[in-house]
C-alpha atoms as a PDB file:
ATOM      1  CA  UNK A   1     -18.800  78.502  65.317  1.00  0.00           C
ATOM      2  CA  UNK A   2     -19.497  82.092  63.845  1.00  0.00           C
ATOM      3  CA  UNK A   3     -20.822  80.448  60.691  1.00  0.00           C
ATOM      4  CA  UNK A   4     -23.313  78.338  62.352  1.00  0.00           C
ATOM      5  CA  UNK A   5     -24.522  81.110  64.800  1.00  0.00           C
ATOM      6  CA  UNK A   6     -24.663  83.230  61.688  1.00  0.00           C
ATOM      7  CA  UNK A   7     -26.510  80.473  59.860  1.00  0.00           C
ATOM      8  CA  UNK A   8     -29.196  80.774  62.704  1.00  0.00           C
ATOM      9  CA  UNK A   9     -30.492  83.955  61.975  1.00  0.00           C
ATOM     10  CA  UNK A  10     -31.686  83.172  58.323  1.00  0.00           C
ATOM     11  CA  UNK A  11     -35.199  81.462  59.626  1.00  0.00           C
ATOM     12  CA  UNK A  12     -35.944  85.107  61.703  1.00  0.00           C
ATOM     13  CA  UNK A  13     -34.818  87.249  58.462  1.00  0.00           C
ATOM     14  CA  UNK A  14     -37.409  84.963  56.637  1.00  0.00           C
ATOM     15  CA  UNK A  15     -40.355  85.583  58.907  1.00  0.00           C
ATOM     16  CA  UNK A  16     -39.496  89.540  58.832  1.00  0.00           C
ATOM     17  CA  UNK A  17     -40.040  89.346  55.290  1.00  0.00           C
ATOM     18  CA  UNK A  18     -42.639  87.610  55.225  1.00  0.00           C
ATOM     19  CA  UNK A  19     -44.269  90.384  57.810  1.00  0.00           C
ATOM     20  CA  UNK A  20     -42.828  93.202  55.825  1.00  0.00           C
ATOM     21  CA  UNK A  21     -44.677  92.075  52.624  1.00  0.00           C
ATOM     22  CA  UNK A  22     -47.997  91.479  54.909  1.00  0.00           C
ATOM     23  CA  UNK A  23     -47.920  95.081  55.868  1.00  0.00           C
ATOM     24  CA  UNK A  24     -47.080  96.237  52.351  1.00  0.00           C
ATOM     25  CA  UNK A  25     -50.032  94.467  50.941  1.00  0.00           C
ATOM     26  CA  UNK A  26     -52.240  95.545  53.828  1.00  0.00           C
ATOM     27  CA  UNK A  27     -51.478  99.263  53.792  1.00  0.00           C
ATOM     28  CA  UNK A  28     -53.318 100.488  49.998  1.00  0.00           C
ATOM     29  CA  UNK A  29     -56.536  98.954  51.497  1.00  0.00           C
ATOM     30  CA  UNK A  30     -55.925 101.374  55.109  1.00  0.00           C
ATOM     31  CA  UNK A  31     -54.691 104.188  53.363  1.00  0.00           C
ATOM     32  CA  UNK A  32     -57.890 104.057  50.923  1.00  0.00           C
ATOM     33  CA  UNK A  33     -60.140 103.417  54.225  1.00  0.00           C
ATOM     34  CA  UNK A  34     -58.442 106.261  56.408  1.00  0.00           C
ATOM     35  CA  UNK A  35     -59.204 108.576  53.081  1.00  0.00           C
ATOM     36  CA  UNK A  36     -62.544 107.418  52.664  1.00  0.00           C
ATOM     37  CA  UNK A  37     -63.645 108.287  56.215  1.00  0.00           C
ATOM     38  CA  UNK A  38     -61.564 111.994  56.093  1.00  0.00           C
ATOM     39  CA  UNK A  39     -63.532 112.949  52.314  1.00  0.00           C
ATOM     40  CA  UNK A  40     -66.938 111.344  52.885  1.00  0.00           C
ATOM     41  CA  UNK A  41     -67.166 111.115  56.038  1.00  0.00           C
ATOM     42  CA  UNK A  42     -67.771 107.025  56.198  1.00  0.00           C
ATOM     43  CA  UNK A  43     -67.052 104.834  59.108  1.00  0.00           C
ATOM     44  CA  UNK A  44     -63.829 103.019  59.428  1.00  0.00           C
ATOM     45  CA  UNK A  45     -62.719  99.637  61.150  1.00  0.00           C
ATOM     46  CA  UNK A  46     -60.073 101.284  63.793  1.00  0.00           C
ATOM     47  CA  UNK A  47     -59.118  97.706  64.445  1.00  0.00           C
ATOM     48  CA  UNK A  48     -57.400  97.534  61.765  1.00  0.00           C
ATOM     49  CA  UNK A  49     -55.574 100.608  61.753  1.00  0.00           C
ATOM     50  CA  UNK A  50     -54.349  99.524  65.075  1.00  0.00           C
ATOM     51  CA  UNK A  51     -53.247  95.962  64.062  1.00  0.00           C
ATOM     52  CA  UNK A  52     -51.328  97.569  61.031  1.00  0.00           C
ATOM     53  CA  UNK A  53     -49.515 100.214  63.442  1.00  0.00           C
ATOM     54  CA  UNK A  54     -49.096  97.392  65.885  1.00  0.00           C
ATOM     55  CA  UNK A  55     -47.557  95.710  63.723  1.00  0.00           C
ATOM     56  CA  UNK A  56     -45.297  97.983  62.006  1.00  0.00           C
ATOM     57  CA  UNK A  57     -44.197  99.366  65.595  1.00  0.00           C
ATOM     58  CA  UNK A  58     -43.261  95.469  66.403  1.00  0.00           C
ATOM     59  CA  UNK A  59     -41.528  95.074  63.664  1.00  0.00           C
ATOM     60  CA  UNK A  60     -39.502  97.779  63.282  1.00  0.00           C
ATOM     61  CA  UNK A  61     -38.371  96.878  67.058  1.00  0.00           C
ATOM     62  CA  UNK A  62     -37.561  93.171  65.918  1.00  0.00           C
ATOM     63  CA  UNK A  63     -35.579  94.431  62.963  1.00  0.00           C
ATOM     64  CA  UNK A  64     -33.345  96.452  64.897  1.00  0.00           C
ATOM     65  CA  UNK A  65     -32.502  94.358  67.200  1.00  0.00           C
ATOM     66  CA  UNK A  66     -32.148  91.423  64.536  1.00  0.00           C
ATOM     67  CA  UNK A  67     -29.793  94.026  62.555  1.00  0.00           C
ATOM     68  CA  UNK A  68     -27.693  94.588  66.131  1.00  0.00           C
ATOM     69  CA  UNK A  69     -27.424  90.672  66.733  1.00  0.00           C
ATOM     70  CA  UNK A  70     -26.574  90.365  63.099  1.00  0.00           C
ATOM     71  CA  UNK A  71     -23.845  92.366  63.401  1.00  0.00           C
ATOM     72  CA  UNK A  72     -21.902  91.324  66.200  1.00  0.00           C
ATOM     73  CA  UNK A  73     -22.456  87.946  63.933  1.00  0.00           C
ATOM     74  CA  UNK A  74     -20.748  89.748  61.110  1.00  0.00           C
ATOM     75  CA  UNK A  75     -17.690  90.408  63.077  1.00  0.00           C
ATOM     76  CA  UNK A  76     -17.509  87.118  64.355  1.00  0.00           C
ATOM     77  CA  UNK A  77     -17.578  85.881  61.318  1.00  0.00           C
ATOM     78  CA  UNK A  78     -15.506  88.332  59.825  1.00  0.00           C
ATOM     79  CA  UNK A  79     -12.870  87.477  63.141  1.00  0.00           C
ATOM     80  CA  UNK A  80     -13.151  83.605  61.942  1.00  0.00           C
ATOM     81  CA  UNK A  81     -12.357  84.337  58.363  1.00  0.00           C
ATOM     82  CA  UNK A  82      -9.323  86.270  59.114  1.00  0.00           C
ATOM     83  CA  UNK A  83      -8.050  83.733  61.359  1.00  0.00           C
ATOM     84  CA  UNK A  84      -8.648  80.448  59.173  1.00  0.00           C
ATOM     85  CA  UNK A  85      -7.274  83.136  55.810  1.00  0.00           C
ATOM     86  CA  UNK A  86      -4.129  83.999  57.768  1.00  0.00           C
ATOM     87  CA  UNK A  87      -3.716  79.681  59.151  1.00  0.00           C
ATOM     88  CA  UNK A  88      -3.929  79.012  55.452  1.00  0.00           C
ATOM     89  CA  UNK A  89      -1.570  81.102  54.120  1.00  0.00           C
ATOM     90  CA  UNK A  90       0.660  79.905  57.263  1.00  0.00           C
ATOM     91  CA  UNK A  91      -0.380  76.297  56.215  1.00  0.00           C
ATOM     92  CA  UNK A  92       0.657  77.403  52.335  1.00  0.00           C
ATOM     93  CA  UNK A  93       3.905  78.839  53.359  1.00  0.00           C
ATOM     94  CA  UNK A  94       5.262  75.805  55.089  1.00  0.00           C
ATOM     95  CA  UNK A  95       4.012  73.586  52.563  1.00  0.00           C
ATOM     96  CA  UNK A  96       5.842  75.474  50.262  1.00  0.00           C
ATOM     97  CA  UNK A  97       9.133  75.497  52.343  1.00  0.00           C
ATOM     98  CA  UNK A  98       8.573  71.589  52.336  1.00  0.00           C
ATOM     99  CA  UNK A  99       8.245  71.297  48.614  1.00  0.00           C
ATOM    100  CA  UNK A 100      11.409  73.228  48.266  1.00  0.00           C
ATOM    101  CA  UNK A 101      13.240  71.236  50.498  1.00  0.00           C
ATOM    102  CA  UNK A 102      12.230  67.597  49.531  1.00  0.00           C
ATOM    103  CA  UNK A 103      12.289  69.087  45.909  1.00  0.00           C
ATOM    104  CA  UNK A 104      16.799  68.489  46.356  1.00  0.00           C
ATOM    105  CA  UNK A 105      16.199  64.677  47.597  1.00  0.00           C
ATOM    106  CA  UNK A 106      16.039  61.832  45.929  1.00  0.00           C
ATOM    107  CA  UNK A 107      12.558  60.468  45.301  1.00  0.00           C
ATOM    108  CA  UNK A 108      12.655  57.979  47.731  1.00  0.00           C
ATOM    109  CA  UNK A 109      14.113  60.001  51.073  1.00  0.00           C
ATOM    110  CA  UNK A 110      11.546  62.800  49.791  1.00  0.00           C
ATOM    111  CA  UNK A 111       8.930  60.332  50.253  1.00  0.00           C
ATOM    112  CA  UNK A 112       9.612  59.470  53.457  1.00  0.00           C
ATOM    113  CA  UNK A 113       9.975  62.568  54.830  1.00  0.00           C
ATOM    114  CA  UNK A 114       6.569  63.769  53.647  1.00  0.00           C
ATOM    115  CA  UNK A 115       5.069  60.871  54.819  1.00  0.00           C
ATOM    116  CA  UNK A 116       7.398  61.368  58.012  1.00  0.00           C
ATOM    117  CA  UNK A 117       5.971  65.154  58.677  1.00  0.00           C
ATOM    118  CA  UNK A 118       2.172  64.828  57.376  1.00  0.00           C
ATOM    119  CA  UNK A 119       2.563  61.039  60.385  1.00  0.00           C
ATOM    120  CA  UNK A 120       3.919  63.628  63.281  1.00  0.00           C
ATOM    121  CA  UNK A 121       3.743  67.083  61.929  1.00  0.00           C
ATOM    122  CA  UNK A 122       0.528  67.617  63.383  1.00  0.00           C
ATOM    123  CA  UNK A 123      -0.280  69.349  66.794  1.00  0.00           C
ATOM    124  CA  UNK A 124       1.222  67.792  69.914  1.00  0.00           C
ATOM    125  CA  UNK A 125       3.089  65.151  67.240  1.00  0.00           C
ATOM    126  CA  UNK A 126      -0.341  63.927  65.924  1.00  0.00           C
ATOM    127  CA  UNK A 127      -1.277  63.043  62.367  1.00  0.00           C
ATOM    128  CA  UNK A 128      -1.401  66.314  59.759  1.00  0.00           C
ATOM    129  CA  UNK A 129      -4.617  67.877  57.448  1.00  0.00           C
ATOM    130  CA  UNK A 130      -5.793  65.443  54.909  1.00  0.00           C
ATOM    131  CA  UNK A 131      -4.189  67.654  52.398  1.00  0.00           C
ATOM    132  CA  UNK A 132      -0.942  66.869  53.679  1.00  0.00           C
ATOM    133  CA  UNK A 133      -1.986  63.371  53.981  1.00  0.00           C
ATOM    134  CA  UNK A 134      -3.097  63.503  49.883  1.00  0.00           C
ATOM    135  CA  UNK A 135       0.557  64.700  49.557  1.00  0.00           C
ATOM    136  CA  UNK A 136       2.239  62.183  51.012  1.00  0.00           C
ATOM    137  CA  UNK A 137       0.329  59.372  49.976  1.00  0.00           C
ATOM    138  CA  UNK A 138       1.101  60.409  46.408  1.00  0.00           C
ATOM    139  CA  UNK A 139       4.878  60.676  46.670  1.00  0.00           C
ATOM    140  CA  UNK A 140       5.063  57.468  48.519  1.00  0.00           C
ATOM    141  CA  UNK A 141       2.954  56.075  46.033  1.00  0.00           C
ATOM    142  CA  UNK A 142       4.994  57.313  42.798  1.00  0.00           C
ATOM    143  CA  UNK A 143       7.602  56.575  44.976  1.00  0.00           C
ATOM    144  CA  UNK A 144       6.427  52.753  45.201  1.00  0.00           C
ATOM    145  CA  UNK A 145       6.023  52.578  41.541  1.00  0.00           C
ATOM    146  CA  UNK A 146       9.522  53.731  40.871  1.00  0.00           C
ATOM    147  CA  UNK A 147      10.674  50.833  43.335  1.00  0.00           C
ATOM    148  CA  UNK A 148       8.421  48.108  41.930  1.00  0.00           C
ATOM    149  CA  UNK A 149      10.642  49.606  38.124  1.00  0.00           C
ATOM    150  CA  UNK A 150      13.819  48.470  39.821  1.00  0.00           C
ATOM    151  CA  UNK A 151      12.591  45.465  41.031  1.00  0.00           C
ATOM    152  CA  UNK A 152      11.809  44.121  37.464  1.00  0.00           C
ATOM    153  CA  UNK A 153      15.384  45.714  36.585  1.00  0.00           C
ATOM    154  CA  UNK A 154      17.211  44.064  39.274  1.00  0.00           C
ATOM    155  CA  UNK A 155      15.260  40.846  38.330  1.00  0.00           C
ATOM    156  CA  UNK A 156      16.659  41.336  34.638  1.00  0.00           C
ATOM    157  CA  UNK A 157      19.739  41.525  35.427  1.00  0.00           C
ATOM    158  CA  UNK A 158      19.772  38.556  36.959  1.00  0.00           C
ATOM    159  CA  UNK A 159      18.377  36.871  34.168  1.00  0.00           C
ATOM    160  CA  UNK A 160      20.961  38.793  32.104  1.00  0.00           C
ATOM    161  CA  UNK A 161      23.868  37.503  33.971  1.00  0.00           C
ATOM    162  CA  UNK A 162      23.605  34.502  35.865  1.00  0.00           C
ATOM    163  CA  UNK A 163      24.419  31.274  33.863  1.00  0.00           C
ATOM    164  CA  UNK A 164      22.811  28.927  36.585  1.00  0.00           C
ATOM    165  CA  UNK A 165      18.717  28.408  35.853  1.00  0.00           C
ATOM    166  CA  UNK A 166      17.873  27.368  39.602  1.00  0.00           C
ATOM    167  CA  UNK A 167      19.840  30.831  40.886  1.00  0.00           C
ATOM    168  CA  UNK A 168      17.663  32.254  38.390  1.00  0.00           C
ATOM    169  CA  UNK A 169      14.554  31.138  39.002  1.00  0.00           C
ATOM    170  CA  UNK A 170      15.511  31.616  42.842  1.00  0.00           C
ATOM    171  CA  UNK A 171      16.165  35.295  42.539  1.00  0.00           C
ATOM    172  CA  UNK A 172      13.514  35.635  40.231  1.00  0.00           C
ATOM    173  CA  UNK A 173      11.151  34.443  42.766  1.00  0.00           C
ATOM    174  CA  UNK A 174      12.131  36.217  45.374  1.00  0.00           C
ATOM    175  CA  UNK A 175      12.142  39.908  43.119  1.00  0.00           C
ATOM    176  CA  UNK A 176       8.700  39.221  42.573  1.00  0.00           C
ATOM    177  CA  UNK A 177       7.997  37.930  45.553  1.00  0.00           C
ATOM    178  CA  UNK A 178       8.946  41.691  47.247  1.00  0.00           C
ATOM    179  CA  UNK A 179       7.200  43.616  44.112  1.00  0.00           C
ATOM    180  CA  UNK A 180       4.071  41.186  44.510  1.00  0.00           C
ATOM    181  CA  UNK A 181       3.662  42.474  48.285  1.00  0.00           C
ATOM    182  CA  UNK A 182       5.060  46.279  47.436  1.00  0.00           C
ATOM    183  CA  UNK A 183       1.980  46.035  44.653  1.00  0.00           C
ATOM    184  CA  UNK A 184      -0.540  44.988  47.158  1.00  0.00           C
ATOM    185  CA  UNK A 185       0.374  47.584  49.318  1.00  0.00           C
ATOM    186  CA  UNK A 186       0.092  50.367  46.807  1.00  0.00           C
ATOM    187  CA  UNK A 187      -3.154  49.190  45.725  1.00  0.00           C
ATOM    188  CA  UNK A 188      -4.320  49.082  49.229  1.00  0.00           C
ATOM    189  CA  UNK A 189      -2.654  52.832  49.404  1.00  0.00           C
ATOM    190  CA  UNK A 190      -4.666  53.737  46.634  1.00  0.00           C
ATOM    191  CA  UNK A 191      -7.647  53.297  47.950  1.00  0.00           C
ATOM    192  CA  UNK A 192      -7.044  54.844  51.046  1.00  0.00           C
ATOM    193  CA  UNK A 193      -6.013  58.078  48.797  1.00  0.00           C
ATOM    194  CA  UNK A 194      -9.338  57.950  47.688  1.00  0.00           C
ATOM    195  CA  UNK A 195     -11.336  57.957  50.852  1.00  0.00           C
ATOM    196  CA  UNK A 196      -8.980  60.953  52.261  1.00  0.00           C
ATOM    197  CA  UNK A 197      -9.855  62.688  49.209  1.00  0.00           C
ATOM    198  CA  UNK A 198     -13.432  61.867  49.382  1.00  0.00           C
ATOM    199  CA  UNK A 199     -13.732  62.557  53.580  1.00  0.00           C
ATOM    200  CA  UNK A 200     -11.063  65.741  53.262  1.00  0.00           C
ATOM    201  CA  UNK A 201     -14.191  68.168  53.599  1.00  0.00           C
ATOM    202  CA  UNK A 202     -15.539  66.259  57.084  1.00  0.00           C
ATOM    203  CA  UNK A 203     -12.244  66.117  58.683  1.00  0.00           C
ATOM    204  CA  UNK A 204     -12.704  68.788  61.206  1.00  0.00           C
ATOM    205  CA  UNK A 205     -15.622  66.057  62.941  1.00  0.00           C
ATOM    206  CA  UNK A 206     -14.757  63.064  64.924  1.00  0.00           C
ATOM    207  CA  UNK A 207     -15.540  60.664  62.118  1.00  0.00           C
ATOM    208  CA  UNK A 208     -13.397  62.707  59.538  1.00  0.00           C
ATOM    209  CA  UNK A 209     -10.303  62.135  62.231  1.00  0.00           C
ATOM    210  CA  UNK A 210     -11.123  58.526  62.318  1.00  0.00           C
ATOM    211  CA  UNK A 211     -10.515  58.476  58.503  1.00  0.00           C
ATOM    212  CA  UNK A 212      -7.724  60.386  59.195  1.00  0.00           C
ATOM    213  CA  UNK A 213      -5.797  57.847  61.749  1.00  0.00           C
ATOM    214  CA  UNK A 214      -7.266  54.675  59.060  1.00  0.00           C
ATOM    215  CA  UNK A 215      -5.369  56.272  56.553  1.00  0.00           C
ATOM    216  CA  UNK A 216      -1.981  57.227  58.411  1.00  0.00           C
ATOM    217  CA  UNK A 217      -2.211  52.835  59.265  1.00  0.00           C
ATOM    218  CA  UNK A 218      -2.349  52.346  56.009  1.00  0.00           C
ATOM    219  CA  UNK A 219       0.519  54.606  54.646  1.00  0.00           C
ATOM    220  CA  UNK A 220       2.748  53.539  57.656  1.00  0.00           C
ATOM    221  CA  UNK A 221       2.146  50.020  56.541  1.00  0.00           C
ATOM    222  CA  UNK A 222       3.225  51.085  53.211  1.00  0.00           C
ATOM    223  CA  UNK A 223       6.360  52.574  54.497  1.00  0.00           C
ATOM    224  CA  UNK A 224       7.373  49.548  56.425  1.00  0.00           C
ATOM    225  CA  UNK A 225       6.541  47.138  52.529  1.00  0.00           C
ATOM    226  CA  UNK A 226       8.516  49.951  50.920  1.00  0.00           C
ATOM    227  CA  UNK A 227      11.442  49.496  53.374  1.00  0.00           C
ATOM    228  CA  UNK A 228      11.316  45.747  52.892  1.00  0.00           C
ATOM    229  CA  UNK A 229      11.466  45.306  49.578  1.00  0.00           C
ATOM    230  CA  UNK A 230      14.241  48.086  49.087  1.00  0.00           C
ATOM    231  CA  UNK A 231      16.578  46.390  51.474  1.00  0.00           C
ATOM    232  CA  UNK A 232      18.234  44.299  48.910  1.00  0.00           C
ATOM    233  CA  UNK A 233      19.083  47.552  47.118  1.00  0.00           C
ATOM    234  CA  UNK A 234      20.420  49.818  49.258  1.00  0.00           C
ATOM    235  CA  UNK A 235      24.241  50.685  49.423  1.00  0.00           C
ATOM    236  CA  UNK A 236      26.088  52.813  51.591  1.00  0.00           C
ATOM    237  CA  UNK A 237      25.387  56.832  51.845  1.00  0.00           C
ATOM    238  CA  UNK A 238      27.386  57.554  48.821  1.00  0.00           C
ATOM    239  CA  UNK A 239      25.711  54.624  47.169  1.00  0.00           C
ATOM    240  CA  UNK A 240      22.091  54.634  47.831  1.00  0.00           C
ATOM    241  CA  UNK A 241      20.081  55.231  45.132  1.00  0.00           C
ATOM    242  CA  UNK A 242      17.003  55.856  47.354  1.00  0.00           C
ATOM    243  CA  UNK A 243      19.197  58.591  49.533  1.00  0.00           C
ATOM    244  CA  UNK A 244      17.609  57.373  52.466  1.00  0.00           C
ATOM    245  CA  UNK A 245      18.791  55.280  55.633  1.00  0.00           C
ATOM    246  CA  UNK A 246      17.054  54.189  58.073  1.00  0.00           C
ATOM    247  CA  UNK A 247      18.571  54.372  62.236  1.00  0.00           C
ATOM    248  CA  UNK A 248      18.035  50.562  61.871  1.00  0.00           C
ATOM    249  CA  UNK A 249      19.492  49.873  58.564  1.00  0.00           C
ATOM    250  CA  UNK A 250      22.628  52.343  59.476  1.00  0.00           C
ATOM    251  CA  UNK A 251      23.318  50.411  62.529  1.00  0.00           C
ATOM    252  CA  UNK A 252      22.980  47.276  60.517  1.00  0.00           C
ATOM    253  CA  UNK A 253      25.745  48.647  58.360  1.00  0.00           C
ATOM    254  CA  UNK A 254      27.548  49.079  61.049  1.00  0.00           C
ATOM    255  CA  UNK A 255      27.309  45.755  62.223  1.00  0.00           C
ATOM    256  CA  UNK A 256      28.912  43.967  58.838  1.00  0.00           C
ATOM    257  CA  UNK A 257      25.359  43.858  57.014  1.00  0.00           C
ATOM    258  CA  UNK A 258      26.701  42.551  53.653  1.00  0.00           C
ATOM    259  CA  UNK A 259      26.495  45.299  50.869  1.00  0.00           C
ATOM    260  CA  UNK A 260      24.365  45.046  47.804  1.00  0.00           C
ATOM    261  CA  UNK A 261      26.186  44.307  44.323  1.00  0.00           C
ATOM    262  CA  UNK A 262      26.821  47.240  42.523  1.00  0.00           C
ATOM    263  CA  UNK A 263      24.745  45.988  39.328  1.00  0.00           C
ATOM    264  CA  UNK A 264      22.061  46.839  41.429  1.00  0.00           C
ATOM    265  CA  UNK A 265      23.001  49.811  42.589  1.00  0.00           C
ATOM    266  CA  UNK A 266      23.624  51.244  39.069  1.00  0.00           C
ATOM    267  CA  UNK A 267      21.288  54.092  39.086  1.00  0.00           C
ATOM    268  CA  UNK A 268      18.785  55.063  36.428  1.00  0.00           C
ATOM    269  CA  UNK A 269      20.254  56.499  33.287  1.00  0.00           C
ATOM    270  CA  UNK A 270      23.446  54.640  33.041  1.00  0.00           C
ATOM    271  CA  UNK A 271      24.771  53.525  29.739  1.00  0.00           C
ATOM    272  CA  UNK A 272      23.398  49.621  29.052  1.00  0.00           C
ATOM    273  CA  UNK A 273      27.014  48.128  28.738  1.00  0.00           C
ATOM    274  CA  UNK A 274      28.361  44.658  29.065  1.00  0.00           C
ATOM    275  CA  UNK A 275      29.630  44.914  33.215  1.00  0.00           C
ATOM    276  CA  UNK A 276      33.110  44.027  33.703  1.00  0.00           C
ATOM    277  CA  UNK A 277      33.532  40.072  34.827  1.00  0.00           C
ATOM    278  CA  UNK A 278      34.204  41.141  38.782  1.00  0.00           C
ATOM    279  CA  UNK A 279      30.829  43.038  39.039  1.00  0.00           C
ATOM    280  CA  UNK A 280      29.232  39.655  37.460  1.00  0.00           C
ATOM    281  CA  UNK A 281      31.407  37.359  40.007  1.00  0.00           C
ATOM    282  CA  UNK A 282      30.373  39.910  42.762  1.00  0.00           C
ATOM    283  CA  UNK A 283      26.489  39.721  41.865  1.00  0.00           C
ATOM    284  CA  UNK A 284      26.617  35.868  41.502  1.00  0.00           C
ATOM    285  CA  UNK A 285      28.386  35.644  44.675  1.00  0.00           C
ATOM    286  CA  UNK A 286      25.567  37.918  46.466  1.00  0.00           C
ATOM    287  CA  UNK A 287      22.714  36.089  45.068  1.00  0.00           C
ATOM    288  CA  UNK A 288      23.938  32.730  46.743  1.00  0.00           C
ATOM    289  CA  UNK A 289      25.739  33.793  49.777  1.00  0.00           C
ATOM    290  CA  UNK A 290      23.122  36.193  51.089  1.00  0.00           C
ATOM    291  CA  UNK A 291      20.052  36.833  48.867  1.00  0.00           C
ATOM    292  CA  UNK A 292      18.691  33.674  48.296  1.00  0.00           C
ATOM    293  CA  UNK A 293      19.949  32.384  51.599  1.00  0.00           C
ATOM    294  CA  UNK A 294      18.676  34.532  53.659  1.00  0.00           C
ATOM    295  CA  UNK A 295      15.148  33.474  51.455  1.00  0.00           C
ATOM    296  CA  UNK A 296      15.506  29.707  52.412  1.00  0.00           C
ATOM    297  CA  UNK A 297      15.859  30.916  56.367  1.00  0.00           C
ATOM    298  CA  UNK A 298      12.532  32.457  55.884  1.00  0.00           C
ATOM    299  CA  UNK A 299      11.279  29.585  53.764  1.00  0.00           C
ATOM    300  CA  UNK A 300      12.297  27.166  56.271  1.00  0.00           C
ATOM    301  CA  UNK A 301      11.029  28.468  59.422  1.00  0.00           C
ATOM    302  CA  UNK A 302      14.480  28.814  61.120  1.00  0.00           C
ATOM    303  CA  UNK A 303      14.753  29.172  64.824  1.00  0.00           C
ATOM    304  CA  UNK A 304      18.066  30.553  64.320  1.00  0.00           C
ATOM    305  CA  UNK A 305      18.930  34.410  64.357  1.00  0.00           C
ATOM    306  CA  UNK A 306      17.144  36.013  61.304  1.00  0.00           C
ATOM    307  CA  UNK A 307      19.611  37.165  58.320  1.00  0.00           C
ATOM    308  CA  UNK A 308      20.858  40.536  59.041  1.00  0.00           C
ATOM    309  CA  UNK A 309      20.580  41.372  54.789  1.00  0.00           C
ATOM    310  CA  UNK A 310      16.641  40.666  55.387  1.00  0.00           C
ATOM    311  CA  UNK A 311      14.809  40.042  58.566  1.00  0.00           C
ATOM    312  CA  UNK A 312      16.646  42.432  61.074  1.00  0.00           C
ATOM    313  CA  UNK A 313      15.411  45.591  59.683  1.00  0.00           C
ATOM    314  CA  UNK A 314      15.467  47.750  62.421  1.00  0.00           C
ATOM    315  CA  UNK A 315      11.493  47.810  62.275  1.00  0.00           C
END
């Protein structure tokens, strides 16, 4: 590139000034010689009076054409800077368009879409910059802690409302069962956050892509944990707390997939109040008829059609 050809002048500027201050120490000692011989009449060494014009002709010649070389480098360079200043600021201002955007969805659907765009937003659909990458890994991350929050929650209110110690203990299980493996997969996240961060200088180099594509295996793996252990909390479109919907978990709807209870779907920030008796019947009948069912299919090894409130997700 222009920085590297420019880079490759340095060694000759280095040796001219090394010449220049060879001459400059040279020339008192010729000077006092050439006046010598003119005043007194002595003999001179004409050697070296022709070495020292010699070499003063030579390098003014090398400078110039070092300073004409050196500036079609300049413009180059000049040429590259403009070009990577004005893909920044092009970079900045959709970045910024994004923010704004995701900035009116919930936390989970913004999460996904930034890990969506910075998957396929790059050229010809390929993975984005690692600063895009750094962005969506944290939102998906945050994201993943605010998930793992209502998993504990959903768990509690469980333990809150179900009279029945073996439902308990069931749905317990199974909460942290889906939190367990969501953890693991943000700590696993994590780290790949780190390396980006660490290899986001060397991405433009084949092993700074291959960091790249690790990490975008990672945070799709995330996604797919994330999607998992949300299942048993999503409602309808008007009813999702995460605002987001996958194709397979829309046509899943659409099939009959049974619908959460709506004590878990109670969003953050509502008042802590006894629920009303059919909310209880309606969680109670939930927990047995498809949560913890659909866990014993699993648990068993079933040959039979996974359930559709679990294993189908559309993946």
């Amino acid at each position: 590139g222009a920085v590297q050809q420019g880079t490759r002048f340095l060694p000759e500027v280095d040796k001219l000034v090394i010449r220049l201050s060879k001459l400059r120490s040279f020339w008192p000692a010729l000077r006092e010689a050439i006046v010598r011989a003119r005043d007194l009449g002595e003999p001179m060494s004409i050697a070296n009076m022709v070495w020292a014009l010699q070499e003063a002709h030579s390098w003014r010649r090398v400078v110039n054409s070092a300073c004409r070389d050196l500036s079609r480098a300049c413009v180059r360079l000049e040429d590259a800077l403009d070009w990577a200043f004005t893909r920044q600021e092009e970079t900045a201002r959709w970045r910024q368009l994004s923010l704004d955007t995701l900035s009116g969805l919930s936390e989970g659907l913004a999460a996904h879409v930034s890990a969506r765009l910075w998957l396929q937003g790059g050229t010809g659909g390929e993975v984005g910059s690692p600063a895009e990458g750094l962005e969506a890994f944290a939102c998906n991350i945050q994201a993943s802690r605010s998930l793992e929050g209502r998993l504990v929650k959903c768990a509690g209110t469980v333990m809150r409302v179900e009279p029945e110690r073996a439902v308990v203990q069931g749905a317990v299980h199974r909460f942290g069962q889906l939190r367990s493996r969501l953890a693991a997969a943000v700590q696993e996240a994590e780290a790949a956050q780190r390396r980006l961060q660490v290899g986001d200088s060397a991405s433009v180099d084949d092993e700074g892509r291959q960091g790249v594509e690790r990490a975008a295996v990672v945070l799709r793996r995330l996604l797919k944990v994330m999607d998992r252990a949300a299942k048993p909390l999503r409602g309808p479109p008007e009813l999702d707390v995460d605002g987001f919907l996958s194709d397979g978990v829309r046509r899943q709807r659409q099939r009959g997939w049974p619908m959460p209870p709506r004590l878990l779907l109670e969003p953050e920030g509502c008042p802590k109040v006894e629920p009303p008796q059919e909310d209880i019947d309606e969680l109670r009948h939930w927990l047995r008829t498809v949560f913890l069912r659909s866990s014993r299919h699993r648990a068993s090894g079933s040959a039979h059609e996974p359930s559709r409130s679990e294993d189908s997700d559309g993946d």
